[in-house]
N, C-alpha and C. Protein backbone atom coordinates (compact mmCIF):
# COMPACT_ATOMS: atom_id res chain seq x y z
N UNK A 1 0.82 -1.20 0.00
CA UNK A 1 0.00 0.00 0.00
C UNK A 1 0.86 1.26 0.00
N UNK A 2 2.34 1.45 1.01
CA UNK A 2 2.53 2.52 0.83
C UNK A 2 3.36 2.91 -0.26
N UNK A 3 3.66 1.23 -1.04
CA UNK A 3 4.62 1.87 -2.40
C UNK A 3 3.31 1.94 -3.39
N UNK A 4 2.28 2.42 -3.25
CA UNK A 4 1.54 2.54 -3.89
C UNK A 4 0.97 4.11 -3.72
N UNK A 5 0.98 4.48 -2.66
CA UNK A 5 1.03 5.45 -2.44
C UNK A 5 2.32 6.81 -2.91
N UNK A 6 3.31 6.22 -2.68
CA UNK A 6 4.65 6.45 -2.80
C UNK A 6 4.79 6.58 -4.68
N UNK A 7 4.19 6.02 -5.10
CA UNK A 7 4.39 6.34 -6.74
C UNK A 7 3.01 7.04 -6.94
N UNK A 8 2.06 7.32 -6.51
CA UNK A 8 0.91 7.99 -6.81
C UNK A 8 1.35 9.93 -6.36
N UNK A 9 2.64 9.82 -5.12
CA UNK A 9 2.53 10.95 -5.12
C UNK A 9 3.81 11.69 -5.75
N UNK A 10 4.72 10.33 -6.07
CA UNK A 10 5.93 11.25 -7.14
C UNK A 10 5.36 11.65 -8.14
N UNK A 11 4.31 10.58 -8.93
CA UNK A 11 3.31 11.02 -10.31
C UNK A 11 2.52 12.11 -10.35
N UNK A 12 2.08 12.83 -8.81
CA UNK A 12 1.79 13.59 -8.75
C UNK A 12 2.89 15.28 -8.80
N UNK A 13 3.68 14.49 -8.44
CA UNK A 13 4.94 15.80 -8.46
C UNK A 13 5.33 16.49 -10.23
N UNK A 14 5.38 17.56 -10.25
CA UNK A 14 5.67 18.40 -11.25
C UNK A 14 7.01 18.92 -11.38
N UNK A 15 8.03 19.11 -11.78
CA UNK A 15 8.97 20.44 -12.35
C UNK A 15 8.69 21.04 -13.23
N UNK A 16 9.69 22.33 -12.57
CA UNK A 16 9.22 23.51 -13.93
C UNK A 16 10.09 23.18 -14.89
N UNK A 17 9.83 23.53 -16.10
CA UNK A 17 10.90 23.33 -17.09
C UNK A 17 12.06 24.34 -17.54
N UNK A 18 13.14 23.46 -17.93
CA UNK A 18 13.96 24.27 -17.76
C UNK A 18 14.13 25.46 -18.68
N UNK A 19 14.63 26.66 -18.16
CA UNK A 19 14.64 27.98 -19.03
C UNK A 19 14.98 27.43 -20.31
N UNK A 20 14.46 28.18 -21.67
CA UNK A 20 14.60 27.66 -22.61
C UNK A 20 15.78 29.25 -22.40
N UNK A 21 17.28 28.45 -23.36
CA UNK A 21 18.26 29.40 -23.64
C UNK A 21 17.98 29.90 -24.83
N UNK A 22 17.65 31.23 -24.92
CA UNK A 22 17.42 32.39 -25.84
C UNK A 22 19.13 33.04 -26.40
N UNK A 23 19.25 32.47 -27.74
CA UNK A 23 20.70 33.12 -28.03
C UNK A 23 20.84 34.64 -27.53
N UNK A 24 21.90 34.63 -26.82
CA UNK A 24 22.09 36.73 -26.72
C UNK A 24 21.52 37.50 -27.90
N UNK A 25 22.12 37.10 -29.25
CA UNK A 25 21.82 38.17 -30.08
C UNK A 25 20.34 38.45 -30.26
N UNK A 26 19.86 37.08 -30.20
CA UNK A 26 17.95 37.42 -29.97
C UNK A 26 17.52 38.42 -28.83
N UNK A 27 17.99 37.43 -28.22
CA UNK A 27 17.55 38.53 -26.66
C UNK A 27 18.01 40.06 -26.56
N UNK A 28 18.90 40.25 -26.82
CA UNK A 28 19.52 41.36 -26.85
C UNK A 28 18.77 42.59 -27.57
N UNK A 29 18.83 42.11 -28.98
CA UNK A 29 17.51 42.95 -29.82
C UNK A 29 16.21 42.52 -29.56
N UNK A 30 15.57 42.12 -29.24
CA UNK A 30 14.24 41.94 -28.59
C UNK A 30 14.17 43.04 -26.98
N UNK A 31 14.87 43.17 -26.50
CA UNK A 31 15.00 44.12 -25.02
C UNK A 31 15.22 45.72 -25.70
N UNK A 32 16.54 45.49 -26.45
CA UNK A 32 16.86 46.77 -27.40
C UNK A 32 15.58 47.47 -27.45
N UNK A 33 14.72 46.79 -28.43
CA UNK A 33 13.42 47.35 -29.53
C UNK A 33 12.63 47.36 -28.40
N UNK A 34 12.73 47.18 -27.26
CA UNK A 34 11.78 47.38 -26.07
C UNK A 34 11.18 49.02 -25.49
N UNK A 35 9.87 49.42 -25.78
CA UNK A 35 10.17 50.70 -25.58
C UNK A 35 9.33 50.90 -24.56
N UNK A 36 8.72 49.99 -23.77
CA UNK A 36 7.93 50.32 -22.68
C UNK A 36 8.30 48.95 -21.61
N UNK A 37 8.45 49.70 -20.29
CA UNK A 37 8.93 48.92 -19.55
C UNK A 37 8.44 49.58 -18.48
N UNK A 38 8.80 49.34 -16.61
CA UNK A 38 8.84 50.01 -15.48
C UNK A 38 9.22 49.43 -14.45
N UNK A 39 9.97 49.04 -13.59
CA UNK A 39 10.42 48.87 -12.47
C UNK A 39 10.53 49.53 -11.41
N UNK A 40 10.79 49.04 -10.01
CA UNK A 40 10.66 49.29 -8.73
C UNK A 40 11.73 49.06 -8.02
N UNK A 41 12.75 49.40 -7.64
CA UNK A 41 13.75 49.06 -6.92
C UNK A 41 14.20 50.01 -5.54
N UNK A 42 15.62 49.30 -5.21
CA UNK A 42 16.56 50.26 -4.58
C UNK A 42 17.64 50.36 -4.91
N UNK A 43 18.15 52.00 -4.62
CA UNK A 43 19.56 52.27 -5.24
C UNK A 43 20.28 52.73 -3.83
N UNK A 44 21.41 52.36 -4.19
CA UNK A 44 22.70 52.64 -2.87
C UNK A 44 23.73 53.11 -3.80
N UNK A 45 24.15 54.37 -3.26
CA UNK A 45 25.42 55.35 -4.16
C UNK A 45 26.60 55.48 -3.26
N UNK A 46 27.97 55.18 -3.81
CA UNK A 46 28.73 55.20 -2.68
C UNK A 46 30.15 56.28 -3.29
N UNK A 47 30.78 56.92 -2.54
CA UNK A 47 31.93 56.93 -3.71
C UNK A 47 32.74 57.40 -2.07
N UNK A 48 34.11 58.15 -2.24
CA UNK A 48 35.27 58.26 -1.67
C UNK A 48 34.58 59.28 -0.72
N UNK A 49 33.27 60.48 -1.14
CA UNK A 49 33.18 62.13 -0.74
C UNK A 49 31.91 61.43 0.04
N UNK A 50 30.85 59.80 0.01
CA UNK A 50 30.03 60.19 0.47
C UNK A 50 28.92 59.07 -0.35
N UNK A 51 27.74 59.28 -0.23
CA UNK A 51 26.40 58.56 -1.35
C UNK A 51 25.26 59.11 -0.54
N UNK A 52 24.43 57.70 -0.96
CA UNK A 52 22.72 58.03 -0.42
C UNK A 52 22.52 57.09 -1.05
N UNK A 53 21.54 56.90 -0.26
CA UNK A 53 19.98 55.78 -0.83
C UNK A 53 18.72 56.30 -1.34
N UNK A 54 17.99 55.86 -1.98
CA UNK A 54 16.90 55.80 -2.61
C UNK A 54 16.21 54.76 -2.89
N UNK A 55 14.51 54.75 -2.76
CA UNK A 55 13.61 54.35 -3.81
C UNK A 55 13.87 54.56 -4.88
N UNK A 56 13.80 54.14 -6.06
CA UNK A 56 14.00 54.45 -7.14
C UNK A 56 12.42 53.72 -8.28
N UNK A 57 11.67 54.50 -8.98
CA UNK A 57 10.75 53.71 -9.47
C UNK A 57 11.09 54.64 -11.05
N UNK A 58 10.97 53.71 -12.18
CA UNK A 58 11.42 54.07 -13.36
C UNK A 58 10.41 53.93 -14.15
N UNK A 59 9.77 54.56 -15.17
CA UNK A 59 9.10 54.51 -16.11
C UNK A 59 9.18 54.67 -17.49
N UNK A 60 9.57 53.85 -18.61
CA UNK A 60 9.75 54.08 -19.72
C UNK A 60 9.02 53.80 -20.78
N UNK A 61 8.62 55.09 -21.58
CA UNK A 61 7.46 55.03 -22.54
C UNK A 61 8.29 55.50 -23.84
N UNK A 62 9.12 55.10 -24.32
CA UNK A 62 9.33 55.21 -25.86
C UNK A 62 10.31 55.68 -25.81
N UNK A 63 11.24 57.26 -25.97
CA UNK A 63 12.35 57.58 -25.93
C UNK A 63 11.96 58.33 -24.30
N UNK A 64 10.93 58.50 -23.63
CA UNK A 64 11.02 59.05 -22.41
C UNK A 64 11.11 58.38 -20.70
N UNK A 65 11.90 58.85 -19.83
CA UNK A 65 12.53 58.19 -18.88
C UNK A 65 11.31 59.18 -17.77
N UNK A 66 10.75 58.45 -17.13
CA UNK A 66 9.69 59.27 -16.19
C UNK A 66 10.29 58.36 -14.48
N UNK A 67 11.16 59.24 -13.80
CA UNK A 67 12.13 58.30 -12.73
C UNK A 67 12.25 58.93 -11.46
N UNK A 68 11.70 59.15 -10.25
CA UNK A 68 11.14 58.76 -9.25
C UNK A 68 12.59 58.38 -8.21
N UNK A 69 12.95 59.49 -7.31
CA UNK A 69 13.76 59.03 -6.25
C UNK A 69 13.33 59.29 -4.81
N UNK A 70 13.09 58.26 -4.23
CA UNK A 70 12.73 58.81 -2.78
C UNK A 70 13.85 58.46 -1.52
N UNK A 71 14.34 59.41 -1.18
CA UNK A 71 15.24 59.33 -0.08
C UNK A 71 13.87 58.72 1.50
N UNK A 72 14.80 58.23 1.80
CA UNK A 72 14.08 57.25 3.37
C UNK A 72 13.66 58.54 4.41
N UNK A 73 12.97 58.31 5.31
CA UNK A 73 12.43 58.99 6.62
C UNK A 73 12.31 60.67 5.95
N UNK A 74 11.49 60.57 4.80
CA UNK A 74 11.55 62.16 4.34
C UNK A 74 12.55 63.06 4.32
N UNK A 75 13.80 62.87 3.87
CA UNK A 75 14.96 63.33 3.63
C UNK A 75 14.92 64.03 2.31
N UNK A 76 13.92 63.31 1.53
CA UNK A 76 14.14 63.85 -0.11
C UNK A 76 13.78 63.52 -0.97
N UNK A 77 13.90 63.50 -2.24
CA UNK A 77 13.84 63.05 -3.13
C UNK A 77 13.33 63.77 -4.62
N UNK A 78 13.62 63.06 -5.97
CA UNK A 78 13.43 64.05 -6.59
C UNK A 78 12.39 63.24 -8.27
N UNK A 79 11.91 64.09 -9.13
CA UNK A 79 11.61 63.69 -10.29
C UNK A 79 11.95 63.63 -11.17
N UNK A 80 11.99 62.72 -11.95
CA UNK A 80 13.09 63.14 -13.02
C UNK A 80 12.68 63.06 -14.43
N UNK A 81 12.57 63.55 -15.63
CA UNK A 81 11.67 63.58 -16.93
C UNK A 81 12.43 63.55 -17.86
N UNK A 82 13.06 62.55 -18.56
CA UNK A 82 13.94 62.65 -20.09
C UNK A 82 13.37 62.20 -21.44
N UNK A 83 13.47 62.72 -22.24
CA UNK A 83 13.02 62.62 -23.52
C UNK A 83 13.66 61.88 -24.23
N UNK A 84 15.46 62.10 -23.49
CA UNK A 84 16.50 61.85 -24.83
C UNK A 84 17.17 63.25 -25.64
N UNK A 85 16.14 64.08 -25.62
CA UNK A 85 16.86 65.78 -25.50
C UNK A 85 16.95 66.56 -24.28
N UNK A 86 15.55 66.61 -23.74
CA UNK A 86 15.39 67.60 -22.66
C UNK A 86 15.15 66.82 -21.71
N UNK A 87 15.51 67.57 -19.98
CA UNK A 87 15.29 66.77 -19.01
C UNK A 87 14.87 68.16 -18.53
N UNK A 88 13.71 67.67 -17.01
CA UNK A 88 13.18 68.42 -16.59
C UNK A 88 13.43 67.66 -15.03
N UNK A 89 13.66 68.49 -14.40
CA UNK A 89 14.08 67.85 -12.62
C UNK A 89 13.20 68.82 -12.04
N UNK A 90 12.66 68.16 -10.86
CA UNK A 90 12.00 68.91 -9.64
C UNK A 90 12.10 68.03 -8.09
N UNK A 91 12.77 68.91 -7.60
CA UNK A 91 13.26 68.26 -6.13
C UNK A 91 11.81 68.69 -5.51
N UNK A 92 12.38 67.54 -3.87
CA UNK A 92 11.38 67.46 -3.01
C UNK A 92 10.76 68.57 -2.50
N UNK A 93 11.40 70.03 -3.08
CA UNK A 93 10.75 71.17 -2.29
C UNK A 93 9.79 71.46 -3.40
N UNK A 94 9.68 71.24 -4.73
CA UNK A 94 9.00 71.77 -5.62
C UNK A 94 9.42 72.30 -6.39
N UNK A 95 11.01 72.75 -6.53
CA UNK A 95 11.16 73.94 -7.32
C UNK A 95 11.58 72.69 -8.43
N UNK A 96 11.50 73.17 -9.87
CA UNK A 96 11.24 72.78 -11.28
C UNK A 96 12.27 73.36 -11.94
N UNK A 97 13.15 72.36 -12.85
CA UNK A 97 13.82 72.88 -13.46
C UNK A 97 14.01 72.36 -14.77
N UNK A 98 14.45 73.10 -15.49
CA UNK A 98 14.84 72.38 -17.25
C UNK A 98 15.85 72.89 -17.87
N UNK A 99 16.32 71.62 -18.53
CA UNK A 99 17.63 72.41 -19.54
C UNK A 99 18.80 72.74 -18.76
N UNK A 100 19.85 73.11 -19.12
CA UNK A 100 21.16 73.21 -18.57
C UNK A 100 20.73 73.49 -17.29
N UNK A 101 19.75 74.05 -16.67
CA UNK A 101 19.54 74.39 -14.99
C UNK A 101 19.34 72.69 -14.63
N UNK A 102 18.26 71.49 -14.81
CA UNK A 102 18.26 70.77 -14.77
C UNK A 102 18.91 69.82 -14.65
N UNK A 103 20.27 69.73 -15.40
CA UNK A 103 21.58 69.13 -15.44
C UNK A 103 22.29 69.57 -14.25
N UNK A 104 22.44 70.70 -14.08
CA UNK A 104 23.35 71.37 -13.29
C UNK A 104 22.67 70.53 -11.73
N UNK A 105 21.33 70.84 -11.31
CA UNK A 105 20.60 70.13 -10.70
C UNK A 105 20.75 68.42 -10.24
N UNK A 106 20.80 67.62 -11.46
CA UNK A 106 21.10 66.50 -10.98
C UNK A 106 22.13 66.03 -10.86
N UNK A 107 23.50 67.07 -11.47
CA UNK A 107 24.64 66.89 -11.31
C UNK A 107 24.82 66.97 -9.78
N UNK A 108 24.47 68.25 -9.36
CA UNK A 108 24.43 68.96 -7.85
C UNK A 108 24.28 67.57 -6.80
N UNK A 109 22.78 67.05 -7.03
CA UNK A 109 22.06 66.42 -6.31
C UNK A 109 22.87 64.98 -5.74
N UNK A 110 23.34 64.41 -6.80
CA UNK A 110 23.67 63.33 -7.06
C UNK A 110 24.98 63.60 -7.19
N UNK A 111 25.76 64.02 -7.50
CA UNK A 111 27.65 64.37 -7.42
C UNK A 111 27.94 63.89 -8.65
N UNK A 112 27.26 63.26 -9.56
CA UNK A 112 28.05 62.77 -10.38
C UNK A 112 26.75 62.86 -11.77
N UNK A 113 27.33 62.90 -13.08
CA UNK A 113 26.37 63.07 -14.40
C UNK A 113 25.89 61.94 -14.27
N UNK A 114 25.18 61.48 -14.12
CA UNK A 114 24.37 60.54 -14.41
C UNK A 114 24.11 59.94 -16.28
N UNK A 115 24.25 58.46 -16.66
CA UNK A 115 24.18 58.15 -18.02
C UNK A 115 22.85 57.98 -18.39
N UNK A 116 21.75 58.96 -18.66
CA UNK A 116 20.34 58.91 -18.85
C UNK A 116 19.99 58.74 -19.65
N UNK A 117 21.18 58.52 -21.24
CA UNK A 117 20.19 58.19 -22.67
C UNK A 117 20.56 56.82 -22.69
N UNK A 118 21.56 56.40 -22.06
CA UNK A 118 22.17 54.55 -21.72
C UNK A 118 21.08 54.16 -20.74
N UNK A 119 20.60 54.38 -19.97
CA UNK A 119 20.29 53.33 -18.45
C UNK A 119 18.91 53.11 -19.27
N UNK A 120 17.97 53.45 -20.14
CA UNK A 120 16.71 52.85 -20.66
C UNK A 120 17.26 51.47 -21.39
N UNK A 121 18.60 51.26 -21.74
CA UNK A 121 19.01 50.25 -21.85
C UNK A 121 19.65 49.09 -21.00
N UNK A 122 20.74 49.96 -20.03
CA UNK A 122 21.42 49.08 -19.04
C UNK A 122 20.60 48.41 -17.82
N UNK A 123 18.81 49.07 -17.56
CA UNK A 123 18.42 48.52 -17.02
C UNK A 123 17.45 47.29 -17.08
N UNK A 124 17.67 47.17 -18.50
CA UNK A 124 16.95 46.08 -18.82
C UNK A 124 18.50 45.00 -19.08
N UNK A 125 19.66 45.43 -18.98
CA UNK A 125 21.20 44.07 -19.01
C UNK A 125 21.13 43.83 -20.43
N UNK A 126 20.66 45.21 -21.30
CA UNK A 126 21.61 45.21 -22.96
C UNK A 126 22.01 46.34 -22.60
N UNK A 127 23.29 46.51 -23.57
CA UNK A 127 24.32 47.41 -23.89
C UNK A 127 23.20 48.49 -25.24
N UNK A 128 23.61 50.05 -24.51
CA UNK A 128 22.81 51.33 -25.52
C UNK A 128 23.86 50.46 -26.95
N UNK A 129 22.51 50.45 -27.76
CA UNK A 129 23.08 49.83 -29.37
C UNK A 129 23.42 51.20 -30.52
N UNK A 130 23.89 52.52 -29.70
CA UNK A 130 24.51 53.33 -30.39
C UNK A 130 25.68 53.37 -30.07
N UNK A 131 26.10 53.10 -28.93
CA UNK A 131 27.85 53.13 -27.69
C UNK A 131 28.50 52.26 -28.48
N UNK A 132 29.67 52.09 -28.73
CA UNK A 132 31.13 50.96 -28.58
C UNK A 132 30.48 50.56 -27.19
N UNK A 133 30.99 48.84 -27.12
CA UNK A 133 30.62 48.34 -26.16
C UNK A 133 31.91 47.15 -26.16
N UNK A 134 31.94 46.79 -24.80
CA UNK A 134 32.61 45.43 -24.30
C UNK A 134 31.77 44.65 -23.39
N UNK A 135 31.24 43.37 -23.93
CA UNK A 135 30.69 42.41 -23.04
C UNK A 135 30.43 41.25 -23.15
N UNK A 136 30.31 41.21 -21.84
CA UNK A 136 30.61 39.46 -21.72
C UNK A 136 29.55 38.76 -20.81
N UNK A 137 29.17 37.25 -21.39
CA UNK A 137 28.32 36.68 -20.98
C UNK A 137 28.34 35.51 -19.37
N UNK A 138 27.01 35.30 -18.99
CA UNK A 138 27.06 34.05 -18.46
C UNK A 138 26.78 32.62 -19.25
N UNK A 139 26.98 31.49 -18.64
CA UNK A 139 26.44 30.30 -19.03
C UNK A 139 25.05 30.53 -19.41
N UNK A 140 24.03 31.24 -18.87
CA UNK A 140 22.67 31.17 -19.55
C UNK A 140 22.63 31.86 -20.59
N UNK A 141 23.47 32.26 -21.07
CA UNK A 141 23.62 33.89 -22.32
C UNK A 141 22.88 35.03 -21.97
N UNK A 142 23.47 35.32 -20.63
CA UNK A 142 22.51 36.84 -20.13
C UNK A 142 24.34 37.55 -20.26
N UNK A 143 23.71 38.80 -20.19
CA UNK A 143 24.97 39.69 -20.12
C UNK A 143 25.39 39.58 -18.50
N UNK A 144 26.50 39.58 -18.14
CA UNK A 144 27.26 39.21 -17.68
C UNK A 144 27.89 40.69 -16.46
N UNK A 145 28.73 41.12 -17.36
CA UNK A 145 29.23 42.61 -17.61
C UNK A 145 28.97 43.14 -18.50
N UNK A 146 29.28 44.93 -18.87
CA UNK A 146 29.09 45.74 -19.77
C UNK A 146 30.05 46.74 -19.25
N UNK A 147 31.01 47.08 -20.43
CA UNK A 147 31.74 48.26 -20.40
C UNK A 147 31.23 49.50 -21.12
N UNK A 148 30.66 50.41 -21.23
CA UNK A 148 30.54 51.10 -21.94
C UNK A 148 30.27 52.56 -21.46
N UNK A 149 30.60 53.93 -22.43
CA UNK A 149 30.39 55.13 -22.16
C UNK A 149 31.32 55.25 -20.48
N UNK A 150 32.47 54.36 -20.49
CA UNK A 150 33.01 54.67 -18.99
C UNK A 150 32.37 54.40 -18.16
N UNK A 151 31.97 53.43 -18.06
CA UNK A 151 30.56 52.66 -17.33
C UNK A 151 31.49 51.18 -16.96
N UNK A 152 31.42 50.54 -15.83
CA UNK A 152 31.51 49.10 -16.04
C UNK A 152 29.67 48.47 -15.30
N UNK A 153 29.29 47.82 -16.03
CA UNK A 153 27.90 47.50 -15.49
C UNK A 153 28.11 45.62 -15.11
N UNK A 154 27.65 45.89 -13.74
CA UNK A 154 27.74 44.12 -13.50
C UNK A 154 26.64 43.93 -13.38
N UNK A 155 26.14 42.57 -13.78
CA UNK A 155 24.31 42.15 -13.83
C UNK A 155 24.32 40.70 -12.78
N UNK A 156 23.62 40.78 -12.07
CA UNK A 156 23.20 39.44 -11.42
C UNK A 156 21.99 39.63 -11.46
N UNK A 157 21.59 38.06 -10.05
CA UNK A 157 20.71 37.63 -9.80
C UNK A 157 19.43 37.88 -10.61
N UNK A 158 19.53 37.28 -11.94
CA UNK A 158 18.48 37.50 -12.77
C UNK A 158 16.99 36.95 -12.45
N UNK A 159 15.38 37.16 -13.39
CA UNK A 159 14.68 36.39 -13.05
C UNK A 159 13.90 36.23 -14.63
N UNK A 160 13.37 35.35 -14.73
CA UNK A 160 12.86 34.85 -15.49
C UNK A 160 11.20 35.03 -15.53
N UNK A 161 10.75 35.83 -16.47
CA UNK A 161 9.37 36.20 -16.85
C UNK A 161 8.74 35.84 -18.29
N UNK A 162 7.45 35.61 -18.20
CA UNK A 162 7.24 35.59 -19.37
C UNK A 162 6.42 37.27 -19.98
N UNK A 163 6.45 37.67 -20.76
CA UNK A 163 5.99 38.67 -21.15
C UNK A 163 5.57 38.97 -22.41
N UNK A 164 4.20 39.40 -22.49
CA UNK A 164 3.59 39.22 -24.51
C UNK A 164 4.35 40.02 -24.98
N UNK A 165 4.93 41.03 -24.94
CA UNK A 165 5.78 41.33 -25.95
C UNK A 165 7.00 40.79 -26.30
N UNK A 166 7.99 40.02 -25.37
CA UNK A 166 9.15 39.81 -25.93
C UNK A 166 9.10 38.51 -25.46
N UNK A 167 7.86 37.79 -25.22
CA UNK A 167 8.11 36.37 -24.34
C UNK A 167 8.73 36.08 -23.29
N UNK A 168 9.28 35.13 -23.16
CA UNK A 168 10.42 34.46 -21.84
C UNK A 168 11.38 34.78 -22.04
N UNK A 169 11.65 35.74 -21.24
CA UNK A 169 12.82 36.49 -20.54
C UNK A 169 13.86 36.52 -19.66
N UNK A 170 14.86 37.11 -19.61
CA UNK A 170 15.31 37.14 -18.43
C UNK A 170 15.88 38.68 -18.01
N UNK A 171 15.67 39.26 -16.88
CA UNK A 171 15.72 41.10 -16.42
C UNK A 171 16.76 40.68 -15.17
N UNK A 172 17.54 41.39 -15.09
CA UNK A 172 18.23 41.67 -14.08
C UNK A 172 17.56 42.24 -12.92
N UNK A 173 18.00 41.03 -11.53
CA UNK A 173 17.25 41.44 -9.85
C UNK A 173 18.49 42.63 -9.53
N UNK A 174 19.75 42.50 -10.05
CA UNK A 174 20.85 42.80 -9.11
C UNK A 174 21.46 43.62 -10.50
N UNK A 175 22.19 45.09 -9.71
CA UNK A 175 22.80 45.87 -11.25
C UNK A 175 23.53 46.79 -10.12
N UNK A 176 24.94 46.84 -10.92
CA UNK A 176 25.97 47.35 -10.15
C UNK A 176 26.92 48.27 -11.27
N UNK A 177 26.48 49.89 -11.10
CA UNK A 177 27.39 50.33 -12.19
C UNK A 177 28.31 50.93 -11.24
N UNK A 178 29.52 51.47 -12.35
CA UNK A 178 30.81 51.93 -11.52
C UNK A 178 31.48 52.78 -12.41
N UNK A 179 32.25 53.82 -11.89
CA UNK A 179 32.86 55.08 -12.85
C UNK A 179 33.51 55.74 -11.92
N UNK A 180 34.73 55.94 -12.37
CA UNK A 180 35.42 56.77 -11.07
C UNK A 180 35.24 55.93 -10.38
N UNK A 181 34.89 57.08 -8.72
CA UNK A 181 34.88 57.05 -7.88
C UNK A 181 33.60 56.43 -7.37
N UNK A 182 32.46 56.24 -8.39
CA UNK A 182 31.33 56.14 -8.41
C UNK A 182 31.10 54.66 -7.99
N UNK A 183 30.02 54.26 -6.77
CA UNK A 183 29.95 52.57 -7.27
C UNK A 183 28.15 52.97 -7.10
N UNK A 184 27.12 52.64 -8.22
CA UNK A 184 25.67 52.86 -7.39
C UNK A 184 25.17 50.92 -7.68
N UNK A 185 24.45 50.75 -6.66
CA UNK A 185 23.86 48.89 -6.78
C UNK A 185 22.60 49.52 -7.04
N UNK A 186 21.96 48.43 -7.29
CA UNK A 186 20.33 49.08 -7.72
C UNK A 186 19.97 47.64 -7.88
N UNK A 187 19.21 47.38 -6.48
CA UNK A 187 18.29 46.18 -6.46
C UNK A 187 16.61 46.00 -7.21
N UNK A 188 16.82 45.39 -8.12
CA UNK A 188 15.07 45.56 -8.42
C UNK A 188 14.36 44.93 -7.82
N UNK A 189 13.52 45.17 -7.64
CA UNK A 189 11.93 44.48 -6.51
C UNK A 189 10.87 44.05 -7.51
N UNK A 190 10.52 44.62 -8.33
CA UNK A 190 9.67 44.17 -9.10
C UNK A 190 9.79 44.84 -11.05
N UNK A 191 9.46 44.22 -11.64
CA UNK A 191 9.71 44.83 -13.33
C UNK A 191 7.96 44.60 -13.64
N UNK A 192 8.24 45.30 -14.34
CA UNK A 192 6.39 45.48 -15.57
C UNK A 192 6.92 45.50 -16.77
N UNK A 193 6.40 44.68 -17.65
CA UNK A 193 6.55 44.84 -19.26
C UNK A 193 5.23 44.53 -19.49
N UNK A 194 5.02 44.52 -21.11
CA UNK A 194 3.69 44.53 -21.66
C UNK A 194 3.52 42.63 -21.59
């Protein structure tokens, strides 16, 4: 009876199947041509003078970056609006800015230029497909590292989604860029695609 039982409930047991491996170059241009996306994370900024933390929530609708920083226990935080030409910043007090004031602004804020026509790419773990690039893979063919624009970008702890526009996927949980003096991590919590 109980090896009867005993094969009724391995037969009952399931696995998931295994990730189907998507060549890079597919994947890569399939994320590329991706123009709507949004995630939820946290960012930690560190360098030699200092950092900060943030919420960070990102929104991307076509060439525009709609990006969301909230500093912890009401300390701060700011908005951020890119097109790809123009950026428009408004900190936690309200005041609004655009255009070279804007820059100057998130330069201020943040200590360092920030790469805002790259990261609609680096946060999905492809390389901007206008940059010279250096990179290198894992065993699953996810990007790995990324050198680019003076950037080194490290990608972990990936996850695997399915999504109607680009199918079964894989998005980076874990993203670690670095420049200079610069190191920022940026944990994602959750991604949205179509």
């Amino acid at each position: 009876m109980s090896l009867v039982l005993c094969a009724l409930a391995l037969g009952a047991c399931r696995t998931l199947p295994p990730a189907v491996r998507t060549p890079w170059v597919q994947q890569r241009a399939a994320l590329q041509s991706l123009d709507q996306f949004a995630l939820r994370g946290q960012l930690a900024a560190a360098s030699s003078g200092g950092g900060f933390s943030a919420a960070l929530s990102w929104q991307q609708t076509g060439a525009t970056a709609d990006a969301w920083l909230r500093a912890p226990l009401g300390l701060g935080g700011a908005h951020l609006i890119y097109d790809g030409a123009d950026l428009q910043w408004t900190a936690s007090d309200g005041v609004a800015l655009d255009g070279v004031a804007a820059h100057g602004a998130v330069v201020s804020a943040l200590g360092f230029e920030p790469p805002l026509a790259s990261l609609r790419y680096w946060l999905l773990g492809v390389p901007d497909p206008s940059l010279p690039k250096q990179e290198s893979l894992d065993s699953q063919q996810r990007l790995s590292t990324l050198t680019q624009a003076g950037w080194r970008i490290e990608y972990g702890n990936y996850e695997r989604g399915s999504y109607t526009v680009t199918g079964e996927m894989w998005l980076p949980a874990s993203i670690v860029l670095q420049r200079d003096a610069w190191r920022l991590k940026l944990h994602v919590a959750h991604w949205q695609l179509p």
